[in-house]
PDB file of N, CA and C in Angstrom:
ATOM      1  N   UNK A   1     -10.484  12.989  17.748  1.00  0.00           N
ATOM      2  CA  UNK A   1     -10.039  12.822  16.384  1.00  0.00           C
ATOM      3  C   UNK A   1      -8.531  12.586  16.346  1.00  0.00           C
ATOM      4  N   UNK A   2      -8.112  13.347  17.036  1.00  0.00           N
ATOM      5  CA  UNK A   2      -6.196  13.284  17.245  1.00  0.00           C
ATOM      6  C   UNK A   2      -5.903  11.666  17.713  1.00  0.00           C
ATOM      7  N   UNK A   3      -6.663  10.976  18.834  1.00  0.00           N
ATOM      8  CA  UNK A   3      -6.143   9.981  19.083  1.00  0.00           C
ATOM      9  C   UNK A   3      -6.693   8.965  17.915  1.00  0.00           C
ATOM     10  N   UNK A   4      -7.655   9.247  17.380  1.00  0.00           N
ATOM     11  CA  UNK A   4      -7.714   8.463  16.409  1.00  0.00           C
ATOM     12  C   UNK A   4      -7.107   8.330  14.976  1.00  0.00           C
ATOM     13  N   UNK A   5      -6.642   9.403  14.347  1.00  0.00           N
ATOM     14  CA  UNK A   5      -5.228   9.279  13.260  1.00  0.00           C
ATOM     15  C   UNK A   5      -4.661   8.953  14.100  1.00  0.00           C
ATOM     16  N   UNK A   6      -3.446   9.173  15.046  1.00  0.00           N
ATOM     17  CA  UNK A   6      -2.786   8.872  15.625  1.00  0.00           C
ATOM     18  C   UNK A   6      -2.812   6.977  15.830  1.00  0.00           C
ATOM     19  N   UNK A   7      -4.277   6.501  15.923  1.00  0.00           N
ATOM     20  CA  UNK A   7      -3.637   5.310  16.491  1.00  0.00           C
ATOM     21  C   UNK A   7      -3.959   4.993  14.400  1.00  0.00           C
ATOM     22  N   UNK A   8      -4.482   4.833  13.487  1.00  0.00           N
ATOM     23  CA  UNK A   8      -4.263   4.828  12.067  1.00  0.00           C
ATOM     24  C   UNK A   8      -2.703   4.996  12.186  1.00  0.00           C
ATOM     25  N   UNK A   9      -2.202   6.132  12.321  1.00  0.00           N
ATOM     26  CA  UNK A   9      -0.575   5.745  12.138  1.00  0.00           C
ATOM     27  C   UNK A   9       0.038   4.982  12.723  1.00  0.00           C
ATOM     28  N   UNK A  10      -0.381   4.024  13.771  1.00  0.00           N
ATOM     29  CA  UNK A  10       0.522   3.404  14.462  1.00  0.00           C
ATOM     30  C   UNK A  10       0.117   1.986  13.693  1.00  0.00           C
ATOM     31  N   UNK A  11      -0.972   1.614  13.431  1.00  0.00           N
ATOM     32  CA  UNK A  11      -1.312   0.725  13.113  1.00  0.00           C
ATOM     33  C   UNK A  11      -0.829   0.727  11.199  1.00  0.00           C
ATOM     34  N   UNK A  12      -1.171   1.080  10.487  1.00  0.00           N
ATOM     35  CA  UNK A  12      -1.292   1.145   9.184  1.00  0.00           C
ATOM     36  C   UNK A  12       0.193   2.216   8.376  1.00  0.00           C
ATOM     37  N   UNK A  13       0.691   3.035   9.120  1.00  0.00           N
ATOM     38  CA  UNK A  13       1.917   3.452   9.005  1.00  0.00           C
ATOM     39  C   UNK A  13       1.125   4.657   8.459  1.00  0.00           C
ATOM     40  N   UNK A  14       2.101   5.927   7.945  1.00  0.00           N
ATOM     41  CA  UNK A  14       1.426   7.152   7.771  1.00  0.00           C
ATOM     42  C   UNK A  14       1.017   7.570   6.025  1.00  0.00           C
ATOM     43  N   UNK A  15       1.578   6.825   5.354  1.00  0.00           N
ATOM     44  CA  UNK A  15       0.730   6.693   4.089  1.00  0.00           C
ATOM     45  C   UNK A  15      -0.285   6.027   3.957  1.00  0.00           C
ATOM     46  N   UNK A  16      -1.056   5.759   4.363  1.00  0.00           N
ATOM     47  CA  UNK A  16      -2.493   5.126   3.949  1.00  0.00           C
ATOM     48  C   UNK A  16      -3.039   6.801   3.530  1.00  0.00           C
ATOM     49  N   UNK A  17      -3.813   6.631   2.274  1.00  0.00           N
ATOM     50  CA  UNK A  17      -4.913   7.517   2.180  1.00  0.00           C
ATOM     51  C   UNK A  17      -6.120   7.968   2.500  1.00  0.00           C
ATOM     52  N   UNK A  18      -6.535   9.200   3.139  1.00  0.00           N
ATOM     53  CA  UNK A  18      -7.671   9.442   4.424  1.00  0.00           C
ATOM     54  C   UNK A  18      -8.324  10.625   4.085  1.00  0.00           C
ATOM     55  N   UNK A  19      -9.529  10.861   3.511  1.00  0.00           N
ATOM     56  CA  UNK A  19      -9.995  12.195   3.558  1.00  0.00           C
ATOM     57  C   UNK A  19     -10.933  12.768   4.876  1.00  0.00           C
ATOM     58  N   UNK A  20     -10.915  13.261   5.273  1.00  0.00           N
ATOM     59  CA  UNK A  20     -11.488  14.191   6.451  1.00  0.00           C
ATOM     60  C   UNK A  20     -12.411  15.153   5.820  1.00  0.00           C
ATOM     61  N   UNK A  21     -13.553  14.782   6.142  1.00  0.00           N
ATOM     62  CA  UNK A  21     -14.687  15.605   5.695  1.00  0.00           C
ATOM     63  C   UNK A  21     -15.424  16.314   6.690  1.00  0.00           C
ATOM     64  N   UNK A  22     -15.789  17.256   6.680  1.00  0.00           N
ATOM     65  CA  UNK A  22     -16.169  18.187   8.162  1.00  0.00           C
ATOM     66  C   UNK A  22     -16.886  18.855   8.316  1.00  0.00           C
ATOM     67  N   UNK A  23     -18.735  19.096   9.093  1.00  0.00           N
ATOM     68  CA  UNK A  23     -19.620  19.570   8.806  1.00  0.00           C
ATOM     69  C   UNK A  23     -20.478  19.741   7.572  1.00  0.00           C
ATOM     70  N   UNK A  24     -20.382  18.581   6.454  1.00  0.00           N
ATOM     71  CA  UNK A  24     -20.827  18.197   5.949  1.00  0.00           C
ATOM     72  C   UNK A  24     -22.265  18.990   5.426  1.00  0.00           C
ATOM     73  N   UNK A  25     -22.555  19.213   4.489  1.00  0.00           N
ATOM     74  CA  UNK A  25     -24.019  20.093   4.408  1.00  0.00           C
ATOM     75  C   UNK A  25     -24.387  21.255   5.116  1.00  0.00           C
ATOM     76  N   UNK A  26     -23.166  21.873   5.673  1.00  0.00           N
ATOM     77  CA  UNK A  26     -23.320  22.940   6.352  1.00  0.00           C
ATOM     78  C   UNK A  26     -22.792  24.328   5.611  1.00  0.00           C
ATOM     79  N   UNK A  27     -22.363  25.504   5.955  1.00  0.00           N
ATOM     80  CA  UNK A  27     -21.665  26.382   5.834  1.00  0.00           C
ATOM     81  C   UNK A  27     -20.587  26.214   5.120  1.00  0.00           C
ATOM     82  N   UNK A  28     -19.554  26.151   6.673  1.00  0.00           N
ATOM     83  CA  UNK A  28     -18.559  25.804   6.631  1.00  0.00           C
ATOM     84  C   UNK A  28     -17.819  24.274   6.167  1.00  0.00           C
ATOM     85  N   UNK A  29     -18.608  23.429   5.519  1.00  0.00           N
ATOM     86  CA  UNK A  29     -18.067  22.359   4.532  1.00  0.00           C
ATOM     87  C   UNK A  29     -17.063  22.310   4.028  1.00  0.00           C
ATOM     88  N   UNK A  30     -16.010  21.223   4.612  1.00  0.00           N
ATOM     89  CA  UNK A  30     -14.852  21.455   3.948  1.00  0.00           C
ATOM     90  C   UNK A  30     -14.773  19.681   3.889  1.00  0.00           C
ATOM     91  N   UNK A  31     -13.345  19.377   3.396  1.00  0.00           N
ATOM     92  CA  UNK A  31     -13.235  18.116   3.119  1.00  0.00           C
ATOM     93  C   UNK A  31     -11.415  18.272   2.390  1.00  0.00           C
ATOM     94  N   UNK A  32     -10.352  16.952   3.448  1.00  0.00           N
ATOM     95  CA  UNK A  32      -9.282  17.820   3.043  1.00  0.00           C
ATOM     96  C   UNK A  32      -8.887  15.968   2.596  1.00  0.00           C
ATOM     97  N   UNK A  33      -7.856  16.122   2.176  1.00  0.00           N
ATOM     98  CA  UNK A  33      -7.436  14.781   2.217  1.00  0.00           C
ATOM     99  C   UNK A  33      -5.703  14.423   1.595  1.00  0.00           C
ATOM    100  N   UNK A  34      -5.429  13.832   2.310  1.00  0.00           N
ATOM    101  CA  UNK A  34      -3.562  13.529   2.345  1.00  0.00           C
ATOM    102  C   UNK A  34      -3.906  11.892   3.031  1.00  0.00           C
ATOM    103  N   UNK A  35      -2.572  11.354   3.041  1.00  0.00           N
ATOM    104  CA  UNK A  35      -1.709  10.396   3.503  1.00  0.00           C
ATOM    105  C   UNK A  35      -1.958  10.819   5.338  1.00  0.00           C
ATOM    106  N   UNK A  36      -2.792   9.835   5.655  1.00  0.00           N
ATOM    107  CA  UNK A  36      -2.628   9.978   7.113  1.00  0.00           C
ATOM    108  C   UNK A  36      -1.537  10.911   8.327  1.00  0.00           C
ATOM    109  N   UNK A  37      -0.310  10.514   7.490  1.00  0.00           N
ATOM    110  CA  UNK A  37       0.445  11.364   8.641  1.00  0.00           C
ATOM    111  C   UNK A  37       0.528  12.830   8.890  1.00  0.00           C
ATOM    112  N   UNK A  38       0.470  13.172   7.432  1.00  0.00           N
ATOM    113  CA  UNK A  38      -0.115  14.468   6.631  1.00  0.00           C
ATOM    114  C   UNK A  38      -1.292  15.120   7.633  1.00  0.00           C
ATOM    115  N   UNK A  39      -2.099  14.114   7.319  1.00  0.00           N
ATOM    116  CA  UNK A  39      -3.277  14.442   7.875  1.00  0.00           C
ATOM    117  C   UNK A  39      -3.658  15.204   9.215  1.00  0.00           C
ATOM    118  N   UNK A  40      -2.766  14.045  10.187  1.00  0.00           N
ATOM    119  CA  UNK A  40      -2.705  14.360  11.625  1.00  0.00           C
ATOM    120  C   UNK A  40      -1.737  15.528  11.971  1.00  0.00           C
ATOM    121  N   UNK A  41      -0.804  16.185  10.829  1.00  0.00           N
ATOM    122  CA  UNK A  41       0.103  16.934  11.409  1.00  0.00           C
ATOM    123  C   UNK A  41      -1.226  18.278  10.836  1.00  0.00           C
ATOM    124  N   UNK A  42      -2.060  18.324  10.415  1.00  0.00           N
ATOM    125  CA  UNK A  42      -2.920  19.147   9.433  1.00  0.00           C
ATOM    126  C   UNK A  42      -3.694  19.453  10.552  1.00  0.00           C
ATOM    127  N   UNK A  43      -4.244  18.435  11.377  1.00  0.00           N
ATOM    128  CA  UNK A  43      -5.614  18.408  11.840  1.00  0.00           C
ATOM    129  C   UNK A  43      -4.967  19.388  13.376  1.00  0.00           C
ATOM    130  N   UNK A  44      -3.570  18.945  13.955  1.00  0.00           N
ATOM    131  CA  UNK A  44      -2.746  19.208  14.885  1.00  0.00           C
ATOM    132  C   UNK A  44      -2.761  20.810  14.619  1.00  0.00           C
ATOM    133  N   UNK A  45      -2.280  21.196  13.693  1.00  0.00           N
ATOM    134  CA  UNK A  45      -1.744  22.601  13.359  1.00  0.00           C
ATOM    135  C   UNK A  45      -2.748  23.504  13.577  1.00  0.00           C
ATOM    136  N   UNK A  46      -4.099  23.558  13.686  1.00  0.00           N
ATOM    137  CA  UNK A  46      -5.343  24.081  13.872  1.00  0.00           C
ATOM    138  C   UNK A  46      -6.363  23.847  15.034  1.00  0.00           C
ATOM    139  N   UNK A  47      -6.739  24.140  16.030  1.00  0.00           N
ATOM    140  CA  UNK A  47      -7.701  23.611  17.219  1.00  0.00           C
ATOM    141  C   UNK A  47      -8.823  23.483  16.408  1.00  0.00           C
ATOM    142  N   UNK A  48      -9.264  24.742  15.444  1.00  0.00           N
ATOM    143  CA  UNK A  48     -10.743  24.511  14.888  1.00  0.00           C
ATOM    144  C   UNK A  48     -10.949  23.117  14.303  1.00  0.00           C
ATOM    145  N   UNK A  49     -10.019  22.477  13.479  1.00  0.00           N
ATOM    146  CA  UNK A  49      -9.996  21.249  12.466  1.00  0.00           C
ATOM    147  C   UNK A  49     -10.292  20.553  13.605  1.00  0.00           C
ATOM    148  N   UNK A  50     -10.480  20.336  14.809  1.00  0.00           N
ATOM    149  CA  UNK A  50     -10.605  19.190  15.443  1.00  0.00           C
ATOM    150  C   UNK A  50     -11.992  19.442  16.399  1.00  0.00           C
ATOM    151  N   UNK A  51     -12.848  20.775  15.964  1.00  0.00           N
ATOM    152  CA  UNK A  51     -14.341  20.505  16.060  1.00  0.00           C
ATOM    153  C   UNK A  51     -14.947  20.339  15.017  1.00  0.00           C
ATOM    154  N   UNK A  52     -16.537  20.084  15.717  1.00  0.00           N
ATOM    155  CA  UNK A  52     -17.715  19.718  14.813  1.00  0.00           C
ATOM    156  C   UNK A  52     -17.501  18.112  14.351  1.00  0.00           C
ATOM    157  N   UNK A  53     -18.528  17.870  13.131  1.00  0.00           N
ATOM    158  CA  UNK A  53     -19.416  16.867  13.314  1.00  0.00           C
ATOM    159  C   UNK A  53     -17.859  16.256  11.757  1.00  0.00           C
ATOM    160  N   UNK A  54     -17.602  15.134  11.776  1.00  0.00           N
ATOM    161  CA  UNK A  54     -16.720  14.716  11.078  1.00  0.00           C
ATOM    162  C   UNK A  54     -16.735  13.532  10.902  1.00  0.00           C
ATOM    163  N   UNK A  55     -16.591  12.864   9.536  1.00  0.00           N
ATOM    164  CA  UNK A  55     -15.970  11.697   8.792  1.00  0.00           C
ATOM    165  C   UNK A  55     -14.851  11.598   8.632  1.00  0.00           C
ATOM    166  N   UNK A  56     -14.225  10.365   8.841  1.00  0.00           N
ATOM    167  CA  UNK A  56     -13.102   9.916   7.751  1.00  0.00           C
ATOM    168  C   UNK A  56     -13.718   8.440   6.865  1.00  0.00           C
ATOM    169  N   UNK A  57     -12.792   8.489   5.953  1.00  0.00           N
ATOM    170  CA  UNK A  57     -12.935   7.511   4.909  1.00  0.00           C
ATOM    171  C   UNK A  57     -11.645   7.669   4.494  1.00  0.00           C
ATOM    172  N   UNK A  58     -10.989   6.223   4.427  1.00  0.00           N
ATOM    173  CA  UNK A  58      -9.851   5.544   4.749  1.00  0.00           C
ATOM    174  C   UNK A  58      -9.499   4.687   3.217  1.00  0.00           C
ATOM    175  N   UNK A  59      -8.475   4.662   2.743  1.00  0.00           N
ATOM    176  CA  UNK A  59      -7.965   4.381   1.474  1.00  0.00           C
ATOM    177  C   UNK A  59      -8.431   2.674   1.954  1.00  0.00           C
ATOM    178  N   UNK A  60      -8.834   1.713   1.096  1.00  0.00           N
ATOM    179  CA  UNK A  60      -8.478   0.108   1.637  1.00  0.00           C
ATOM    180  C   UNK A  60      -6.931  -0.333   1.183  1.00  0.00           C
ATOM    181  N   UNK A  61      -7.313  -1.740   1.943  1.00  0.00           N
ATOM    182  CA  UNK A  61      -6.292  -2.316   2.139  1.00  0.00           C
ATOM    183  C   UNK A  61      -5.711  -2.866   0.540  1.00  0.00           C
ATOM    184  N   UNK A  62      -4.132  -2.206   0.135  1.00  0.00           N
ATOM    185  CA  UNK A  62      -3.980  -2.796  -1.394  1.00  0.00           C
ATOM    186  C   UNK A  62      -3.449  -4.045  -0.817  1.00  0.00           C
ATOM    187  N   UNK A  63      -3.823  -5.374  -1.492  1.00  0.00           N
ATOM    188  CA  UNK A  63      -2.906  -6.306  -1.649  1.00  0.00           C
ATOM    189  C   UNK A  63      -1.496  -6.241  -2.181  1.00  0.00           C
ATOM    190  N   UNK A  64      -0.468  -7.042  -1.521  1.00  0.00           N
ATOM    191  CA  UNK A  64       0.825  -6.702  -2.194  1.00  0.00           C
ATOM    192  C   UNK A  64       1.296  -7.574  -2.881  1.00  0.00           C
ATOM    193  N   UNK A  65       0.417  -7.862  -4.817  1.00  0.00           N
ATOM    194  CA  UNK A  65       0.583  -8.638  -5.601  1.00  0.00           C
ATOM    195  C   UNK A  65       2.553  -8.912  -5.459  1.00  0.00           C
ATOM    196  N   UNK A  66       3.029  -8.111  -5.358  1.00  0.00           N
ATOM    197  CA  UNK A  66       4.176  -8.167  -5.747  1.00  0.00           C
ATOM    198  C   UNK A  66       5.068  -9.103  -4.798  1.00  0.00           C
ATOM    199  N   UNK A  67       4.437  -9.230  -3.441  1.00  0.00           N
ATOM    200  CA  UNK A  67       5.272 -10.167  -2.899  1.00  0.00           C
ATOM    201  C   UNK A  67       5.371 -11.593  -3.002  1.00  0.00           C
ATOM    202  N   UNK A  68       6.747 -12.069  -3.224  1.00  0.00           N
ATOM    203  CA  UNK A  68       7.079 -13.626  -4.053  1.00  0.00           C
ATOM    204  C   UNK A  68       7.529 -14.025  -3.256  1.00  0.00           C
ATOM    205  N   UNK A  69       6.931 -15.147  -2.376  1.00  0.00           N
ATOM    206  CA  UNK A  69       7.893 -16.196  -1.465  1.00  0.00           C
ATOM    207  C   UNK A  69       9.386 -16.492  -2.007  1.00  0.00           C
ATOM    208  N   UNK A  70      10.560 -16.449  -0.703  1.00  0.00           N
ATOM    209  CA  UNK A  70      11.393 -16.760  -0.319  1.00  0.00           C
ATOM    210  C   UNK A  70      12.035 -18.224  -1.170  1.00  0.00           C
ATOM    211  N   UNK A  71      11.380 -18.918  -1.124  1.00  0.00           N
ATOM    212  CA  UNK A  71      11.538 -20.476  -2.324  1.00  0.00           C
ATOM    213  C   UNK A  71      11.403 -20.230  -3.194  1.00  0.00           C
ATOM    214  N   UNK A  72      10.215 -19.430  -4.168  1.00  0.00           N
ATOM    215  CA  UNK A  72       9.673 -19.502  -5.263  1.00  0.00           C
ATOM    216  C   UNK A  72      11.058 -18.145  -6.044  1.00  0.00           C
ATOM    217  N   UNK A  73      11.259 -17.836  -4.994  1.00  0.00           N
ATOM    218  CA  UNK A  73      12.530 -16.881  -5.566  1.00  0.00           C
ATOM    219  C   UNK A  73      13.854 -17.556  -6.115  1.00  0.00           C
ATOM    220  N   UNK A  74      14.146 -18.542  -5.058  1.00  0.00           N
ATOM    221  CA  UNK A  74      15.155 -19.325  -4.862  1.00  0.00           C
ATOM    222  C   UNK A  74      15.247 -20.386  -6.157  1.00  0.00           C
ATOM    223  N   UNK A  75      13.591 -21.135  -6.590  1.00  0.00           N
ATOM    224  CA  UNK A  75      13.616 -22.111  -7.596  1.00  0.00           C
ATOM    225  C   UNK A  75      13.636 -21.305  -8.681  1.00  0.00           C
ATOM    226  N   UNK A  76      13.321 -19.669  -8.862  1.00  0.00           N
ATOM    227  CA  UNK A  76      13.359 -18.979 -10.445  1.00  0.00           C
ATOM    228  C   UNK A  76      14.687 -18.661 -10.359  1.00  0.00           C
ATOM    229  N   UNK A  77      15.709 -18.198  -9.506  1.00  0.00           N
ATOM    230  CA  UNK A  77      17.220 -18.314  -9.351  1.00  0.00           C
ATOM    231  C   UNK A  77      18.038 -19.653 -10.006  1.00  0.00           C
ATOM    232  N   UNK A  78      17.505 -20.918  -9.450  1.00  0.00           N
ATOM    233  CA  UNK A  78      18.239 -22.243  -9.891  1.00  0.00           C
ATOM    234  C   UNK A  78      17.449 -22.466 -11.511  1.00  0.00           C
ATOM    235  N   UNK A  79      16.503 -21.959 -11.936  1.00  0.00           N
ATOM    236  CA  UNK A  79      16.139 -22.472 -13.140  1.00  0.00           C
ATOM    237  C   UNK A  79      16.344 -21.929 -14.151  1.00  0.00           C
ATOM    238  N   UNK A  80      16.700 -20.128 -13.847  1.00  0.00           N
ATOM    239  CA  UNK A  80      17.484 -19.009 -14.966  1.00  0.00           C
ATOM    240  C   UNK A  80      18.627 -19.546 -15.367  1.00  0.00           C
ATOM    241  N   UNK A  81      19.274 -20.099 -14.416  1.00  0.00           N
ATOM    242  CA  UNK A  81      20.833 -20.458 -14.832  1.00  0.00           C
ATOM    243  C   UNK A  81      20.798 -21.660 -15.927  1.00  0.00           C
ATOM    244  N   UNK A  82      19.594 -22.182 -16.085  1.00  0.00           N
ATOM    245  CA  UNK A  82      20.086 -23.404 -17.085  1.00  0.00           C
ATOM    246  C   UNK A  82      18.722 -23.036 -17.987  1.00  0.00           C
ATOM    247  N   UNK A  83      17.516 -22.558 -17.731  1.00  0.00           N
ATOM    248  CA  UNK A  83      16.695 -22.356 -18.896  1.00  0.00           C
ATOM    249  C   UNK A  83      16.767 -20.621 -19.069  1.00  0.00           C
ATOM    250  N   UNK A  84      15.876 -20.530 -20.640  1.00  0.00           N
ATOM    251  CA  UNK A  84      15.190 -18.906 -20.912  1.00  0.00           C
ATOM    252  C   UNK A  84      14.729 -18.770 -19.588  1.00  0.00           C
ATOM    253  N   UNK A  85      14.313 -17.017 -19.389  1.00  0.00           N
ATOM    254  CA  UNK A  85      13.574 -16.881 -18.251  1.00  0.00           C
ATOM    255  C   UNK A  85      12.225 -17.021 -18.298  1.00  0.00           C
ATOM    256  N   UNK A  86      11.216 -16.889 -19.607  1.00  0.00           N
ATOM    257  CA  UNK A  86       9.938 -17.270 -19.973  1.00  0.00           C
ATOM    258  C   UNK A  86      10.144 -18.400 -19.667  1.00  0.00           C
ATOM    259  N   UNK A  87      10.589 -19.435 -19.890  1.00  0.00           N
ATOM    260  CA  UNK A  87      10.321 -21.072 -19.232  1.00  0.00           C
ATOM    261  C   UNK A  87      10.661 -21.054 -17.858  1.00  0.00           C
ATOM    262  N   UNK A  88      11.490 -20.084 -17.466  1.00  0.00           N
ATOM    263  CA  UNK A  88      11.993 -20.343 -15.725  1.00  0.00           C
ATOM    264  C   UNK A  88      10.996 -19.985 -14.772  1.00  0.00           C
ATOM    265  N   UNK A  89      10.446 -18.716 -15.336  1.00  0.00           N
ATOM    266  CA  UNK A  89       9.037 -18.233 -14.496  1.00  0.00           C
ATOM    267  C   UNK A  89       8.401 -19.288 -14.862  1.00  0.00           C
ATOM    268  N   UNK A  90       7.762 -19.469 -15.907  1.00  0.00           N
ATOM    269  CA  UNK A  90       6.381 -20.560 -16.066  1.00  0.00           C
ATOM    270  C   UNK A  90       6.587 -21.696 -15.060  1.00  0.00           C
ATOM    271  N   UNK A  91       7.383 -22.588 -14.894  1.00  0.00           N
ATOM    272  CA  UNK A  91       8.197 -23.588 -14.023  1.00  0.00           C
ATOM    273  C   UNK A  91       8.053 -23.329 -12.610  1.00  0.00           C
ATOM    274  N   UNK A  92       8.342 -22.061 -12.523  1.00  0.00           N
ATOM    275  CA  UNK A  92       8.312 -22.164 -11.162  1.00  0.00           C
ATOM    276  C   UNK A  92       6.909 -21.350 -10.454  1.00  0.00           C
ATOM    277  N   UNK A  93       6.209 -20.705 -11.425  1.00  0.00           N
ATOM    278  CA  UNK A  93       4.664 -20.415 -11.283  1.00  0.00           C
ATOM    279  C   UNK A  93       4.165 -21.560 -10.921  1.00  0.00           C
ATOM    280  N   UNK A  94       4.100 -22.672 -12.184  1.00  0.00           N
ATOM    281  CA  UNK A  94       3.921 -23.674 -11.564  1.00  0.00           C
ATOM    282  C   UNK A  94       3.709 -25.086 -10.385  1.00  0.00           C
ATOM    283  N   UNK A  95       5.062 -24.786 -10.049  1.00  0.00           N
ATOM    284  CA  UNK A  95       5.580 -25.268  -9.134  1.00  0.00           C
ATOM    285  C   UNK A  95       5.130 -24.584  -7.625  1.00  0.00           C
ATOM    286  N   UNK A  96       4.904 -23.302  -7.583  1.00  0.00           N
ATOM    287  CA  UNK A  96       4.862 -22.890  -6.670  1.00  0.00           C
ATOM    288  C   UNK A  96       3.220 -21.999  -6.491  1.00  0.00           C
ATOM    289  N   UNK A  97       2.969 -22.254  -7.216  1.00  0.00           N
ATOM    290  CA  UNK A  97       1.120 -21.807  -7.200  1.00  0.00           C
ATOM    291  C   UNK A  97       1.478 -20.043  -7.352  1.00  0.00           C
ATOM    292  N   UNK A  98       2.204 -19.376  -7.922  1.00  0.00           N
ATOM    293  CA  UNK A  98       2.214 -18.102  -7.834  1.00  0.00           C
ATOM    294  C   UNK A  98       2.082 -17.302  -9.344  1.00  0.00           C
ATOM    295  N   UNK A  99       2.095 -15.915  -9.417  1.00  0.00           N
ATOM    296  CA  UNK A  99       1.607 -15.592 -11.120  1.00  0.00           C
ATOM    297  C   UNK A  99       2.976 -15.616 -11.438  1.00  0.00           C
ATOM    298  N   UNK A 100       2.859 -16.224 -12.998  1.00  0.00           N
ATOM    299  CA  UNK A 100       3.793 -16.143 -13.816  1.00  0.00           C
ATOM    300  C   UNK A 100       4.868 -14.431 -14.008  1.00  0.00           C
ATOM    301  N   UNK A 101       3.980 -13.791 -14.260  1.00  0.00           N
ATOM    302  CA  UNK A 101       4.428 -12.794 -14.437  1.00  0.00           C
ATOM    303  C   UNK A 101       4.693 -11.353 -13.388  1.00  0.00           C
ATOM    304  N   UNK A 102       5.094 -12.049 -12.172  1.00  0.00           N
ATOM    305  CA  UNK A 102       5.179 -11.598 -11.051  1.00  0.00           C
ATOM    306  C   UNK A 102       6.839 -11.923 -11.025  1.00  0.00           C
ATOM    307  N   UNK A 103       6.582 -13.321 -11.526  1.00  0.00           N
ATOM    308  CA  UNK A 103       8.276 -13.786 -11.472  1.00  0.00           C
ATOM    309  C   UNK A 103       8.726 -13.181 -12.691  1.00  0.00           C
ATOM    310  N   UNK A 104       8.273 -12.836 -13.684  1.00  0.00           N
ATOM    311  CA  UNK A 104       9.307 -12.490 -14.692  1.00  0.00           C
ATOM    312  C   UNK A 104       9.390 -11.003 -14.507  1.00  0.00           C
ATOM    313  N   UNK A 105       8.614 -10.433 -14.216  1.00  0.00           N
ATOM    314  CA  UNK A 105       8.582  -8.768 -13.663  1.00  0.00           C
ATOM    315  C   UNK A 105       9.767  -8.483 -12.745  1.00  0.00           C
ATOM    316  N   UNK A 106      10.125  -9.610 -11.713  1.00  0.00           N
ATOM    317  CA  UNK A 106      11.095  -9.751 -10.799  1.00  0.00           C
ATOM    318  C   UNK A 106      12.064 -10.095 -11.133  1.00  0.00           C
ATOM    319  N   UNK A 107      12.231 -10.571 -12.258  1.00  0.00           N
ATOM    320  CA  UNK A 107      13.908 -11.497 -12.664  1.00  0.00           C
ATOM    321  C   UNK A 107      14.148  -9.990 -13.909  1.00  0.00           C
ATOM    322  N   UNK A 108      13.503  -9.648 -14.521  1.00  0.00           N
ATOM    323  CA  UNK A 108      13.637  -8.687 -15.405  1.00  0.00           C
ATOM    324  C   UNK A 108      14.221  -7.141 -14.032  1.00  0.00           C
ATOM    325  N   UNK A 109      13.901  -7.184 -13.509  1.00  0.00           N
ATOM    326  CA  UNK A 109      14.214  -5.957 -12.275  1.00  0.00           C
ATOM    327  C   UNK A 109      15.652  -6.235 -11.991  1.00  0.00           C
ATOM    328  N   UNK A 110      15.894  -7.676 -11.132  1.00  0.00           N
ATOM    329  CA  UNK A 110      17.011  -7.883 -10.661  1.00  0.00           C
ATOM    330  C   UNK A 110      18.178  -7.685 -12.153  1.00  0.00           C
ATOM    331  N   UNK A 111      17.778  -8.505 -13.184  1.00  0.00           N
ATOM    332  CA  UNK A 111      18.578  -7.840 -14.131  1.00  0.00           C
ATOM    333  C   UNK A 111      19.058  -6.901 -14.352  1.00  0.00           C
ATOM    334  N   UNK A 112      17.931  -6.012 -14.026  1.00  0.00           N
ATOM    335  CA  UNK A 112      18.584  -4.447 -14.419  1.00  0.00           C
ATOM    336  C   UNK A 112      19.768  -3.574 -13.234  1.00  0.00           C
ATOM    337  N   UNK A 113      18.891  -4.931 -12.214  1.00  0.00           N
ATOM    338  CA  UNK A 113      20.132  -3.769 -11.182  1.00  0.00           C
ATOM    339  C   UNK A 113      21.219  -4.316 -11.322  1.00  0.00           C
TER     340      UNK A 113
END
């Protein structure tokens, strides 16, 4: 079980979400659940946690709506300066096959900082 969080953290980093469920329909039934790294320092801290009969079930993979190509950044940069930003996103959504409101979520951020 140890080498297996262990390689989850190497691969997926130590926040992914993981519950550990353990003897299942038995007695002693337990079921714990944290952020992988959490997890493995949990499962570590105890010899018992790492017998008997055990599941994990693993958070999936989120997509990261939020990431905006490198260009599509660059053309909502050159098009703020001379249009609104509602026409600058739309333009460059356009232009660049990406959501509208990914770019204006992003130009509204950089504003603020």
């Amino acid at each position: 079980m140890l080498d297996t969080l262990q390689d989850m953290v190497s691969v997926w980093g130590a926040t992914r979400y993981v519950v550990l469920a353990r003897e299942l329909t038995k007695t002693w039934e337990s079921l714990y659940g944290a952020p992988v790294g959490e997890l493995l320092a949990w499962v570590q801290a105890h010899e018992n946690r790492r017998k008997g009969e055990m599941v994990l079930i693993v958070e999936g993979h989120k997509a990261d709506e939020e990431m905006l190509p490198a260009e599509a950044l660059r053309t909502l940069a050159l098009l703020q300066a001379e249009l609104p930003l509602k026409k600058a996103a739309a333009l460059t959504a356009e232009i660049h096959g990406v959501k509208k409101n990914a770019l204006y979520k992003y130009a509204l951020e950089q504003q603020e900082a």
